[in-house]
PDB file of N, CA and C in Angstrom:
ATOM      1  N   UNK A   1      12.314   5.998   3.846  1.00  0.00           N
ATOM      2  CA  UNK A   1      11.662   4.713   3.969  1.00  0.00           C
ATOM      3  C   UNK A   1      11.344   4.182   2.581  1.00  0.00           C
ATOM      4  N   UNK A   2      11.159   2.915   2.601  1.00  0.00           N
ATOM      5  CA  UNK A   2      10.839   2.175   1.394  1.00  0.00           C
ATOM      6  C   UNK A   2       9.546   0.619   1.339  1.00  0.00           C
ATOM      7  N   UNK A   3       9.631   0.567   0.275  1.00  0.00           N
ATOM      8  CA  UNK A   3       9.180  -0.924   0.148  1.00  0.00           C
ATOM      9  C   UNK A   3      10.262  -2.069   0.709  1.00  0.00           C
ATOM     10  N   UNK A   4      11.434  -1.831   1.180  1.00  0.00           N
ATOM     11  CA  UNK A   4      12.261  -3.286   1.104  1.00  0.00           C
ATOM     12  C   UNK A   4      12.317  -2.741   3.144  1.00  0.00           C
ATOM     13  N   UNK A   5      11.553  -1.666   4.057  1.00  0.00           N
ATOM     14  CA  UNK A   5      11.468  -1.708   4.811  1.00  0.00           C
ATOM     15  C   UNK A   5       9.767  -1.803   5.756  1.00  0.00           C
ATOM     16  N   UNK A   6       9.671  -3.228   5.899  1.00  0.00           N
ATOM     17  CA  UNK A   6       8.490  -3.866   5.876  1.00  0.00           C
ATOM     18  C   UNK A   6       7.720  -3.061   6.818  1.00  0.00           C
ATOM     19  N   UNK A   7       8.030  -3.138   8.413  1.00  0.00           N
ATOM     20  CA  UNK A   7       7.474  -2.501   9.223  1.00  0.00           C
ATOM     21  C   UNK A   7       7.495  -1.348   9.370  1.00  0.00           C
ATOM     22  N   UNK A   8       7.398  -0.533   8.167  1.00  0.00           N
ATOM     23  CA  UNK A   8       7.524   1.046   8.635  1.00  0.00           C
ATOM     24  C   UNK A   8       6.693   1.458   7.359  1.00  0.00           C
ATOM     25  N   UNK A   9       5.626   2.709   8.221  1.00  0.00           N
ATOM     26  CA  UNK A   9       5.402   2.934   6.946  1.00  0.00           C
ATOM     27  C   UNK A   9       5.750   4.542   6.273  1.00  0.00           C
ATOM     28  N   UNK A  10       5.464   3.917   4.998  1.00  0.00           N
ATOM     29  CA  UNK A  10       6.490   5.180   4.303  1.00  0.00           C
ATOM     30  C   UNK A  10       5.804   6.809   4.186  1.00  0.00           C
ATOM     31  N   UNK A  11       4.526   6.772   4.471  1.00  0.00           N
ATOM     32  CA  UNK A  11       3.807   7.776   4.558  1.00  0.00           C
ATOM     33  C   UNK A  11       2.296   7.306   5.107  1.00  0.00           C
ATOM     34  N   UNK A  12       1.325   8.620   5.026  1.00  0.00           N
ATOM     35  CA  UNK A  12      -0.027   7.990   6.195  1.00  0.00           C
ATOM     36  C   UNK A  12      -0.173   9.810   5.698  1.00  0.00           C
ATOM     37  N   UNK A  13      -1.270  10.188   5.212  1.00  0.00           N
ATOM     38  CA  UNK A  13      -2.223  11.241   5.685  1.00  0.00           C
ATOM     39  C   UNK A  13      -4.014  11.169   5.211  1.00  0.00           C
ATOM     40  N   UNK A  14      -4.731  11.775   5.875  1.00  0.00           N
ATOM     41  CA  UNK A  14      -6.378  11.999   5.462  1.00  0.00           C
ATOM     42  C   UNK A  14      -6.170  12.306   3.767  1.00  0.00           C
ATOM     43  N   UNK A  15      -7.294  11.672   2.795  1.00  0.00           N
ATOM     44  CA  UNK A  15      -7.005  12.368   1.839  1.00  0.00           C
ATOM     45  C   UNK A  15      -8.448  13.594   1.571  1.00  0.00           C
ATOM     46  N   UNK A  16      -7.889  14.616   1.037  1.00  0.00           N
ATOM     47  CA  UNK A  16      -8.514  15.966   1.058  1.00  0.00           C
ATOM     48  C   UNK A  16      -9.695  15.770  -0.159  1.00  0.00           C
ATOM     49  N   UNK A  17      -9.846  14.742  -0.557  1.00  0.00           N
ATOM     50  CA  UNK A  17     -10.992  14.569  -1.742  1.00  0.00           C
ATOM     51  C   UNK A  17     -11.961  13.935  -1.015  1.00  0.00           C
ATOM     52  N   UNK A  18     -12.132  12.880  -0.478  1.00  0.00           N
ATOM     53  CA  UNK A  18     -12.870  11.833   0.334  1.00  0.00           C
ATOM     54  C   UNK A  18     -12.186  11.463   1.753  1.00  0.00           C
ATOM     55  N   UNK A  19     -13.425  10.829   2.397  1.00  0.00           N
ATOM     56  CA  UNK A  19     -13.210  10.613   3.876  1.00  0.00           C
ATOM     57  C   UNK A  19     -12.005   9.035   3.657  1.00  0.00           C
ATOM     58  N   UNK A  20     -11.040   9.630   3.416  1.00  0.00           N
ATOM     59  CA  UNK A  20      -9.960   7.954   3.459  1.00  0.00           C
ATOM     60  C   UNK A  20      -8.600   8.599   4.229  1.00  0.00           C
ATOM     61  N   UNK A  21      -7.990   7.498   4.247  1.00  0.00           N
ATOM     62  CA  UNK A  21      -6.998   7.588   4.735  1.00  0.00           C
ATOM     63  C   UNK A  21      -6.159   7.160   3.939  1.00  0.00           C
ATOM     64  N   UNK A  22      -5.379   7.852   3.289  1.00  0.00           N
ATOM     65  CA  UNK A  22      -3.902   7.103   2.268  1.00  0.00           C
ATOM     66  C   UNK A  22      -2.726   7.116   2.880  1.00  0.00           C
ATOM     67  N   UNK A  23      -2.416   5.914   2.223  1.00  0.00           N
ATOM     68  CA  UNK A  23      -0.690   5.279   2.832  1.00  0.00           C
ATOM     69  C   UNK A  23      -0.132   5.276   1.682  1.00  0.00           C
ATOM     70  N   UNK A  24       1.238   5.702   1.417  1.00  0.00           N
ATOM     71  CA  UNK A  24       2.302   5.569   0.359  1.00  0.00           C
ATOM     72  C   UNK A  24       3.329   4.448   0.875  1.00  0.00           C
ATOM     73  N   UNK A  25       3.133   3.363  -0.231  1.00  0.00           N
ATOM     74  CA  UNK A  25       4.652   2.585  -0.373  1.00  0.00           C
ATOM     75  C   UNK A  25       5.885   3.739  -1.580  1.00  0.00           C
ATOM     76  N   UNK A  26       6.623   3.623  -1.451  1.00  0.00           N
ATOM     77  CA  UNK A  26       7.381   4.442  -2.552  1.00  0.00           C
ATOM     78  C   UNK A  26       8.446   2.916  -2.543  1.00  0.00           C
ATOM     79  N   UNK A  27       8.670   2.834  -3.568  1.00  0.00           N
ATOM     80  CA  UNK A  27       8.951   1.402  -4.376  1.00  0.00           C
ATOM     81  C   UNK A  27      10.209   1.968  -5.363  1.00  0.00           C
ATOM     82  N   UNK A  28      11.459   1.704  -5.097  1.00  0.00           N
ATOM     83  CA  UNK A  28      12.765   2.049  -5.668  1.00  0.00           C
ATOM     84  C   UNK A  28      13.362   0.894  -6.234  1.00  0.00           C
ATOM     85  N   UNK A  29      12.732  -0.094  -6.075  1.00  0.00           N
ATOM     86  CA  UNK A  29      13.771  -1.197  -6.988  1.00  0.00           C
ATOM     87  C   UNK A  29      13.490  -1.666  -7.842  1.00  0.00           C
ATOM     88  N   UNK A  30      14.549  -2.478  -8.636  1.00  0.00           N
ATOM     89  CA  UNK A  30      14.648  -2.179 -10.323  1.00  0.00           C
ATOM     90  C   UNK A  30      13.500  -4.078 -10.217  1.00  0.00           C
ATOM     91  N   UNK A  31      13.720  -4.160 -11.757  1.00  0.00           N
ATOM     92  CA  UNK A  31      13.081  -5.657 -11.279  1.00  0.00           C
ATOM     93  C   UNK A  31      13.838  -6.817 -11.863  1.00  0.00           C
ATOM     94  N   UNK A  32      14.960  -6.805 -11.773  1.00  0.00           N
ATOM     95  CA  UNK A  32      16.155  -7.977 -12.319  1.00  0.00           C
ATOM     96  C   UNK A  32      15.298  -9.481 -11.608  1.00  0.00           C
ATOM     97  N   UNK A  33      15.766  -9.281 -10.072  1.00  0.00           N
ATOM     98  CA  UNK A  33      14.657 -10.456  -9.429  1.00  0.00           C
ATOM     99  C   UNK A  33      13.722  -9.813  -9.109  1.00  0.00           C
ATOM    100  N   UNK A  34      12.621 -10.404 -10.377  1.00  0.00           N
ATOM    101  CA  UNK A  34      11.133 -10.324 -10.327  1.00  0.00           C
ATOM    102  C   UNK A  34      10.439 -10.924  -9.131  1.00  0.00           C
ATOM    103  N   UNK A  35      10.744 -11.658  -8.740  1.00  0.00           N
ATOM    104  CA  UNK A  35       9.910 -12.614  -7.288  1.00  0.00           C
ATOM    105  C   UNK A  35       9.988 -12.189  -6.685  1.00  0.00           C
ATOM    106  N   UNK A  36      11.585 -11.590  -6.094  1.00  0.00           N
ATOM    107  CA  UNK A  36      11.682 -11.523  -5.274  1.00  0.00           C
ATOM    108  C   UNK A  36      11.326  -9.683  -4.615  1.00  0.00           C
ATOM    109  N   UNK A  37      11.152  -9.063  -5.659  1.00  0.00           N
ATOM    110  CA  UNK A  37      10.437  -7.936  -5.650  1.00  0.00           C
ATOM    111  C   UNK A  37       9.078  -8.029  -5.697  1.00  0.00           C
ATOM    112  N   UNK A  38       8.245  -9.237  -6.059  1.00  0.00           N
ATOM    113  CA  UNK A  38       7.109  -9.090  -5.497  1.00  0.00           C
ATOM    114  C   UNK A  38       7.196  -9.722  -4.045  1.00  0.00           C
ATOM    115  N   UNK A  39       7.787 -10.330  -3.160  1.00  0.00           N
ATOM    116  CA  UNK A  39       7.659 -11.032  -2.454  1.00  0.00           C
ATOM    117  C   UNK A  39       7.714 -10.063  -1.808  1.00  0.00           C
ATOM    118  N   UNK A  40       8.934  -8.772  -2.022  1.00  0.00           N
ATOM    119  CA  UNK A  40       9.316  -7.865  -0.931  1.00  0.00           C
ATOM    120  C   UNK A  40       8.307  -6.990  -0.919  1.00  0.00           C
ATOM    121  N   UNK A  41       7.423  -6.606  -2.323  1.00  0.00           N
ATOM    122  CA  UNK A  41       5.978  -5.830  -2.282  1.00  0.00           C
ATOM    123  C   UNK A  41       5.019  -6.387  -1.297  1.00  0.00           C
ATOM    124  N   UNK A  42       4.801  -7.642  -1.405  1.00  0.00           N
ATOM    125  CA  UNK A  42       3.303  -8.692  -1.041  1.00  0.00           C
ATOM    126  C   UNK A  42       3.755  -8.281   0.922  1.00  0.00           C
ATOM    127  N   UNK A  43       5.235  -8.204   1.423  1.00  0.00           N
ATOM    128  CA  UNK A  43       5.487  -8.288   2.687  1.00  0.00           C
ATOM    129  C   UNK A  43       5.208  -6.999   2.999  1.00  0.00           C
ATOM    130  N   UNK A  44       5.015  -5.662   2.055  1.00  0.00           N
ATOM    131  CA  UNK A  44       4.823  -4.262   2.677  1.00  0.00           C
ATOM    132  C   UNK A  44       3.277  -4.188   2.701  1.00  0.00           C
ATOM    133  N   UNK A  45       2.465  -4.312   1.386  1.00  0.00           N
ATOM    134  CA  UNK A  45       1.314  -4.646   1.909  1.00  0.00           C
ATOM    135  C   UNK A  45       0.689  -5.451   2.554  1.00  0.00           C
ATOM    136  N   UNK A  46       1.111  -6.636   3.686  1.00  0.00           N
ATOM    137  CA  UNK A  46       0.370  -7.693   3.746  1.00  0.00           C
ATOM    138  C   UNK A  46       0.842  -6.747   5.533  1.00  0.00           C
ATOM    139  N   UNK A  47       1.997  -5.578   5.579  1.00  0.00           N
ATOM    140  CA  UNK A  47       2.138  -5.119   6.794  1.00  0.00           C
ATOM    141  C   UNK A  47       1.405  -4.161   6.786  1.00  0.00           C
ATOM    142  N   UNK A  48       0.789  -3.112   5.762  1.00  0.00           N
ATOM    143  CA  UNK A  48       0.205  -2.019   5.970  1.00  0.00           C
ATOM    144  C   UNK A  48      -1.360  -2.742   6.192  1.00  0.00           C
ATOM    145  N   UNK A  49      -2.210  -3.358   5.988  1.00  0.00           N
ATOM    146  CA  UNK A  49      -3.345  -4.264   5.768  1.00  0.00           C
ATOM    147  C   UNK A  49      -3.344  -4.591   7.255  1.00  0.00           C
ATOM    148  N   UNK A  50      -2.201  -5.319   7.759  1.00  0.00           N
ATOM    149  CA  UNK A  50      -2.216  -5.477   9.607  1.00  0.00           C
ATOM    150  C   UNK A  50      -2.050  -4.176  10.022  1.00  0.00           C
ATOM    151  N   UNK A  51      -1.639  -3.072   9.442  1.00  0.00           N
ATOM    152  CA  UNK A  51      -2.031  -2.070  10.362  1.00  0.00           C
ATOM    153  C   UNK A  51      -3.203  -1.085  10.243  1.00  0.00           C
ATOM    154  N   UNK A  52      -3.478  -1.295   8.861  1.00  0.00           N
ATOM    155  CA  UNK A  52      -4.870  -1.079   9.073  1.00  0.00           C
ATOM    156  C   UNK A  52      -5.838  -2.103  10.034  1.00  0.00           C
ATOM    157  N   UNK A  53      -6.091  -3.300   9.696  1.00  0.00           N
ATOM    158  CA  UNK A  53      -6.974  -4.252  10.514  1.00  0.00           C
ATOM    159  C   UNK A  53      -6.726  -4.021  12.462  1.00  0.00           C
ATOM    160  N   UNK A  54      -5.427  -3.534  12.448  1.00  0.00           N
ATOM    161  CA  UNK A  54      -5.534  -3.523  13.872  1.00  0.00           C
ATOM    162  C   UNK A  54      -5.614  -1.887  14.157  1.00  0.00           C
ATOM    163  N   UNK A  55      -6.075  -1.304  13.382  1.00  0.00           N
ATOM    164  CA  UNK A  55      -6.412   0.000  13.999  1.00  0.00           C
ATOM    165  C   UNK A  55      -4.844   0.995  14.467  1.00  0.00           C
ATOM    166  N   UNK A  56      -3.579   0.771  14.390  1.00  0.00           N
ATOM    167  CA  UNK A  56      -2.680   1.369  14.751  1.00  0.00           C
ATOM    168  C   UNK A  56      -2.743   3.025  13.973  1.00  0.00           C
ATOM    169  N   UNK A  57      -3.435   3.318  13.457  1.00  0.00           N
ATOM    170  CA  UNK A  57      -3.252   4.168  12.858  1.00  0.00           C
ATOM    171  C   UNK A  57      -4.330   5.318  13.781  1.00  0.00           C
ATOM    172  N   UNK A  58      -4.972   4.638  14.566  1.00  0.00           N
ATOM    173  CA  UNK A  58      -5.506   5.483  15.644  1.00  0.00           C
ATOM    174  C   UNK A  58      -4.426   6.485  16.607  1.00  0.00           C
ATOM    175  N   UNK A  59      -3.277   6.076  16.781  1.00  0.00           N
ATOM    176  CA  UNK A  59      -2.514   7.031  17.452  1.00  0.00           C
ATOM    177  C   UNK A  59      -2.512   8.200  16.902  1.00  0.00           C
ATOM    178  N   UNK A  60      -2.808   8.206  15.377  1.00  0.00           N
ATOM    179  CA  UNK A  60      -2.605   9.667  14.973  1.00  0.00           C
ATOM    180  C   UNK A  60      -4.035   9.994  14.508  1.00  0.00           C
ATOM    181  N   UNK A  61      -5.147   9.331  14.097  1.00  0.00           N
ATOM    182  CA  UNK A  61      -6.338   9.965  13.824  1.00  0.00           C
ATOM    183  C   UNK A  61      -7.603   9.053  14.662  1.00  0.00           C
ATOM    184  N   UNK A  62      -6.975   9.830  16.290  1.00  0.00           N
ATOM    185  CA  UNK A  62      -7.675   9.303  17.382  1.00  0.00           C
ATOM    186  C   UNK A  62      -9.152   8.573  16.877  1.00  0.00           C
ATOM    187  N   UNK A  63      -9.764   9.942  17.068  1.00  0.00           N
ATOM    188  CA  UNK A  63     -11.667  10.303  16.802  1.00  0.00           C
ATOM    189  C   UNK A  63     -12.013   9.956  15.165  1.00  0.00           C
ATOM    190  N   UNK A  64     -11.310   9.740  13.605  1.00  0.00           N
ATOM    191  CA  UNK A  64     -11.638  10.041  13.029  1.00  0.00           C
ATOM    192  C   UNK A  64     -12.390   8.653  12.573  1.00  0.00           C
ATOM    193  N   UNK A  65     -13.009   8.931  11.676  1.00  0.00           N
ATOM    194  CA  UNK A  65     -14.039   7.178  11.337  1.00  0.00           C
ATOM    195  C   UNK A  65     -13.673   7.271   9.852  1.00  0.00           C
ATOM    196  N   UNK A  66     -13.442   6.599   9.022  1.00  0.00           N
ATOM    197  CA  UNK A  66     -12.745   6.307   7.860  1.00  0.00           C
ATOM    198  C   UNK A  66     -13.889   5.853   7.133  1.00  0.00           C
ATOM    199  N   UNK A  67     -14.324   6.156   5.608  1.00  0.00           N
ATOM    200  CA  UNK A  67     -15.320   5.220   4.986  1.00  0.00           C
ATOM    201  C   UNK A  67     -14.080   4.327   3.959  1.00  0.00           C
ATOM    202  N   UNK A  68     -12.756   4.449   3.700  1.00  0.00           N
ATOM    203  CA  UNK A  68     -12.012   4.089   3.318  1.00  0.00           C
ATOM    204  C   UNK A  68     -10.454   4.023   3.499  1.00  0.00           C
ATOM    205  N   UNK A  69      -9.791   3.510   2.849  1.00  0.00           N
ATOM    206  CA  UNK A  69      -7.910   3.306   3.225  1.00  0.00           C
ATOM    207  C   UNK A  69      -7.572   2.899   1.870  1.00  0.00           C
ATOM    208  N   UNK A  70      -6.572   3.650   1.546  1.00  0.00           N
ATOM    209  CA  UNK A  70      -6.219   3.666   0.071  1.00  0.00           C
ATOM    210  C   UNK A  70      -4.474   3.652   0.497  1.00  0.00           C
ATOM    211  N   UNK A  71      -4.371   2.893  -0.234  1.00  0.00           N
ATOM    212  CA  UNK A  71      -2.841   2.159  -0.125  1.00  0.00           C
ATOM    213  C   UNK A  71      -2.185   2.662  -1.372  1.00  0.00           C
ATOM    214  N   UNK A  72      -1.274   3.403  -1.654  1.00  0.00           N
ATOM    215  CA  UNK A  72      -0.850   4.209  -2.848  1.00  0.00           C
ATOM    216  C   UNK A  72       0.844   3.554  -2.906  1.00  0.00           C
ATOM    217  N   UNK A  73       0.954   3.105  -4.106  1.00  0.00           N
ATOM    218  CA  UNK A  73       2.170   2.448  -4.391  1.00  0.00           C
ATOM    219  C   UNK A  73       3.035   3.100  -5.761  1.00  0.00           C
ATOM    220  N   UNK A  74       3.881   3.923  -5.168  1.00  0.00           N
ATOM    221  CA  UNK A  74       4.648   4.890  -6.396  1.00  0.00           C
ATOM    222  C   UNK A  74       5.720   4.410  -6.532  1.00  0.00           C
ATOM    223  N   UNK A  75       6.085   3.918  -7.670  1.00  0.00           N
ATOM    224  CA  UNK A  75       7.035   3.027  -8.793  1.00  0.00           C
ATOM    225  C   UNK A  75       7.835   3.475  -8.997  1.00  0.00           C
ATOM    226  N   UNK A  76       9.256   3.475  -8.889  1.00  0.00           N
ATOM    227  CA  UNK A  76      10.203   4.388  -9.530  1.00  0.00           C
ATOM    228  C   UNK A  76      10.605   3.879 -11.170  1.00  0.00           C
ATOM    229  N   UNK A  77      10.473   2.325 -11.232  1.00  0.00           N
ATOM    230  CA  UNK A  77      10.797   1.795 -11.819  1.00  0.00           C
ATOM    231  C   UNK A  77       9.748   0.902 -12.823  1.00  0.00           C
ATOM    232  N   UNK A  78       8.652   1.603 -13.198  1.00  0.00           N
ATOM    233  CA  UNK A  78       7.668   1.211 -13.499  1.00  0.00           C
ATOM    234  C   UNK A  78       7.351  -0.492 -12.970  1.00  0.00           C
ATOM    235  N   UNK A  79       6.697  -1.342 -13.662  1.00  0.00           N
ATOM    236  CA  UNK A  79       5.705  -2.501 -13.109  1.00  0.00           C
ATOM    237  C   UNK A  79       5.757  -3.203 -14.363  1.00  0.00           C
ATOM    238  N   UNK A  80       5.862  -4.391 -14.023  1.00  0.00           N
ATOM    239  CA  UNK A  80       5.667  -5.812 -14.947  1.00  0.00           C
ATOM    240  C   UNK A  80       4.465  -6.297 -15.258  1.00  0.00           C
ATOM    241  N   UNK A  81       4.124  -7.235 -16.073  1.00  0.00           N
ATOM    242  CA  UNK A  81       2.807  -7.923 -16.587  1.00  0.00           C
ATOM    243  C   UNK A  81       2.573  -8.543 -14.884  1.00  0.00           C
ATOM    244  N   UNK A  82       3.448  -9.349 -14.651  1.00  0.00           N
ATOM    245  CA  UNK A  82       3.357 -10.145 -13.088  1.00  0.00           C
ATOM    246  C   UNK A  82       3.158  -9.292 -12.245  1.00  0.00           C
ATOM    247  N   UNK A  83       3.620  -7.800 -12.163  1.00  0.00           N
ATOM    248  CA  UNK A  83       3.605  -7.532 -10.728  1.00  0.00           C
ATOM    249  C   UNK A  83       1.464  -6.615 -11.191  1.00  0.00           C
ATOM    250  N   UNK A  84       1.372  -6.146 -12.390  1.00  0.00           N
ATOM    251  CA  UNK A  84      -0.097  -5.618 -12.505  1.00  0.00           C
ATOM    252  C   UNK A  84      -0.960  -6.423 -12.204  1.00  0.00           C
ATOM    253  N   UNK A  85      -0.799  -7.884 -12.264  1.00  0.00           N
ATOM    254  CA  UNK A  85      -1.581  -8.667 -12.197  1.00  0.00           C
ATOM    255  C   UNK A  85      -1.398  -9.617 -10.269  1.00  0.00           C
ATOM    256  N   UNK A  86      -0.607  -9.133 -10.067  1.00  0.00           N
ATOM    257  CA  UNK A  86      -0.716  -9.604  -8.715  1.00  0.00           C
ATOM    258  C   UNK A  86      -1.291  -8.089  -8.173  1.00  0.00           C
ATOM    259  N   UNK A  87      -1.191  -6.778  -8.297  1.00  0.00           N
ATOM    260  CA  UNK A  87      -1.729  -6.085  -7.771  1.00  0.00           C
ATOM    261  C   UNK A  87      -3.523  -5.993  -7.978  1.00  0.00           C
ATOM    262  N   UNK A  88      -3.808  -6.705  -8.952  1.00  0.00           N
ATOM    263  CA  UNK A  88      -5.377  -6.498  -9.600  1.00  0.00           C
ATOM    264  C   UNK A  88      -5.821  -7.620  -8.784  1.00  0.00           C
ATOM    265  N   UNK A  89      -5.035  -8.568  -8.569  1.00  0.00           N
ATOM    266  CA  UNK A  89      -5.753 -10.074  -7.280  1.00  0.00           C
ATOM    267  C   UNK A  89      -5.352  -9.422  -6.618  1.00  0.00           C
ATOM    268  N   UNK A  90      -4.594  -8.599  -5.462  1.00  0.00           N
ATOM    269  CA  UNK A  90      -4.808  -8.237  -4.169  1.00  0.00           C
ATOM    270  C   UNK A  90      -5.646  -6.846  -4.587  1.00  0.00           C
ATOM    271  N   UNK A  91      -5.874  -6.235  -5.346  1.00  0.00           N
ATOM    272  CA  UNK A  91      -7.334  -5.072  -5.145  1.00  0.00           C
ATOM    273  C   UNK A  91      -8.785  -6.092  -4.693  1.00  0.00           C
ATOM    274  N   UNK A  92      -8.536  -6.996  -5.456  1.00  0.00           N
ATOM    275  CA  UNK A  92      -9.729  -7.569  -5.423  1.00  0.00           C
ATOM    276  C   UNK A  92     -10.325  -8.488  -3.792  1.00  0.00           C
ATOM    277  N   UNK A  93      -9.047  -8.865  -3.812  1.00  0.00           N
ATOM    278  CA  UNK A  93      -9.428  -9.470  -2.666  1.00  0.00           C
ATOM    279  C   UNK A  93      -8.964  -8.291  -1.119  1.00  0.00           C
ATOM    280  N   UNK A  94      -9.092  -7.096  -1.126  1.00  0.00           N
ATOM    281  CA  UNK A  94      -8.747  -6.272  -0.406  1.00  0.00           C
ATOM    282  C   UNK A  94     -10.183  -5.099   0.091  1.00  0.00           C
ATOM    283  N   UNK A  95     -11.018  -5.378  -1.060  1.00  0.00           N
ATOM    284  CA  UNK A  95     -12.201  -4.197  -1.331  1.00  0.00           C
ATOM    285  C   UNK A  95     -13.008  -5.071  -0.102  1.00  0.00           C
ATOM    286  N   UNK A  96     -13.481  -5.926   0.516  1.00  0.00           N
ATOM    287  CA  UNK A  96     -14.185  -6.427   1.724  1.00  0.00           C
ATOM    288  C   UNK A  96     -12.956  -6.088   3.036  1.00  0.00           C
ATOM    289  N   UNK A  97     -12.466  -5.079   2.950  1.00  0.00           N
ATOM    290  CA  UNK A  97     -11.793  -4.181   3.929  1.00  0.00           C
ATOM    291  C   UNK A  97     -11.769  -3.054   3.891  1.00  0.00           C
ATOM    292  N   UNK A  98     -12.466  -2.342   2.989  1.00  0.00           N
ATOM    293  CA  UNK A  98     -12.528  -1.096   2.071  1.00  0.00           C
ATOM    294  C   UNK A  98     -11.347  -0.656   2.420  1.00  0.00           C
ATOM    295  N   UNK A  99     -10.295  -1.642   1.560  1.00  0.00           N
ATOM    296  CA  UNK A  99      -8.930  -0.780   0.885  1.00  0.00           C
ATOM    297  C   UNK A  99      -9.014  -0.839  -0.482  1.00  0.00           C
ATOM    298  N   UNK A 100      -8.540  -0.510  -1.046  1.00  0.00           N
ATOM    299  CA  UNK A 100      -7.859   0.379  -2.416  1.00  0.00           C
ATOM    300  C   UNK A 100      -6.769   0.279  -3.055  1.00  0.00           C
ATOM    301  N   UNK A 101      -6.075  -0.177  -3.715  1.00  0.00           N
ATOM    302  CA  UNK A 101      -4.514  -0.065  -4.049  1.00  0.00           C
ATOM    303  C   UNK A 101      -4.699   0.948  -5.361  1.00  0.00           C
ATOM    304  N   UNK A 102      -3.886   1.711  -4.900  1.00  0.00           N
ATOM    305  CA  UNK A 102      -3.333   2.456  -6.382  1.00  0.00           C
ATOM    306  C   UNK A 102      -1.714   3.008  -6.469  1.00  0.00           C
ATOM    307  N   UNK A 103      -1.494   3.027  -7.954  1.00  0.00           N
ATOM    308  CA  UNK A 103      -0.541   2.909  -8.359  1.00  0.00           C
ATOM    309  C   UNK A 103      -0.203   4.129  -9.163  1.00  0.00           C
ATOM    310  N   UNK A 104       1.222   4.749  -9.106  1.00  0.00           N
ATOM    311  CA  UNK A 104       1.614   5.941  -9.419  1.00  0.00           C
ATOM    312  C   UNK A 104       2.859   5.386 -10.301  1.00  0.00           C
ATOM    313  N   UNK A 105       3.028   5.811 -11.080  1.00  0.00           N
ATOM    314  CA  UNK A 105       4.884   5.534 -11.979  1.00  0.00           C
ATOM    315  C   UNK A 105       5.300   7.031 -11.572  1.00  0.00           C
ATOM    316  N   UNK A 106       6.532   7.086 -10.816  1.00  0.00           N
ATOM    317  CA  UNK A 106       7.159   8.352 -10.705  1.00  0.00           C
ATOM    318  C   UNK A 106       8.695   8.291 -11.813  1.00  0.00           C
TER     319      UNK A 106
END
């Protein structure tokens, strides 16, 4: 699975430090078209965010109560001035959902 496959997500487990729940995008493309690699980013998180908000993630952690959801986005291809700065406006406007974005360069 990937970032350029919107409705699926690419990973989901409890994380073992704090009561959250982390999701991995794993992000393989280069950035020739810049837009259009954020556009295809903005469509994976704007799907993981609906599945957090609608609770789907209850099929697998029926009973559990979350104090957080941390959205983890690992780069193969490191990140642009544009794409850090569109990720720092969606942290911001994401924390009155207690999500999280973080970012890994693999």
């Amino acid at each position: 699975m990937s970032v350029s496959e919107k409705d699926k997500i690419d990973g989901m487990g409890k994380s073992l430090e704090e009561n959250a729940l982390l999701f991995l995008i794993t992000d393989h493309l280069e950035w020739e078209d810049e837009y259009g690699h954020l556009i295809t980013l903005q469509d994976k998180i704007n799907a993981y965010i609906g599945f957090i908000e609608s609770e789907q993630y209850k099929a697998e952690y029926e009973e559990h109560l979350f104090d957080k959801y941390i959205i983890e986005i690992h780069f193969k291809h490191g990140v642009t001035d544009k794409c850090m700065s569109f990720l720092n406006t969606v942290s911001e406007q994401v924390k009155v959902l207690n999500i999280e974005i973080k970012l890994e360069l693999v």
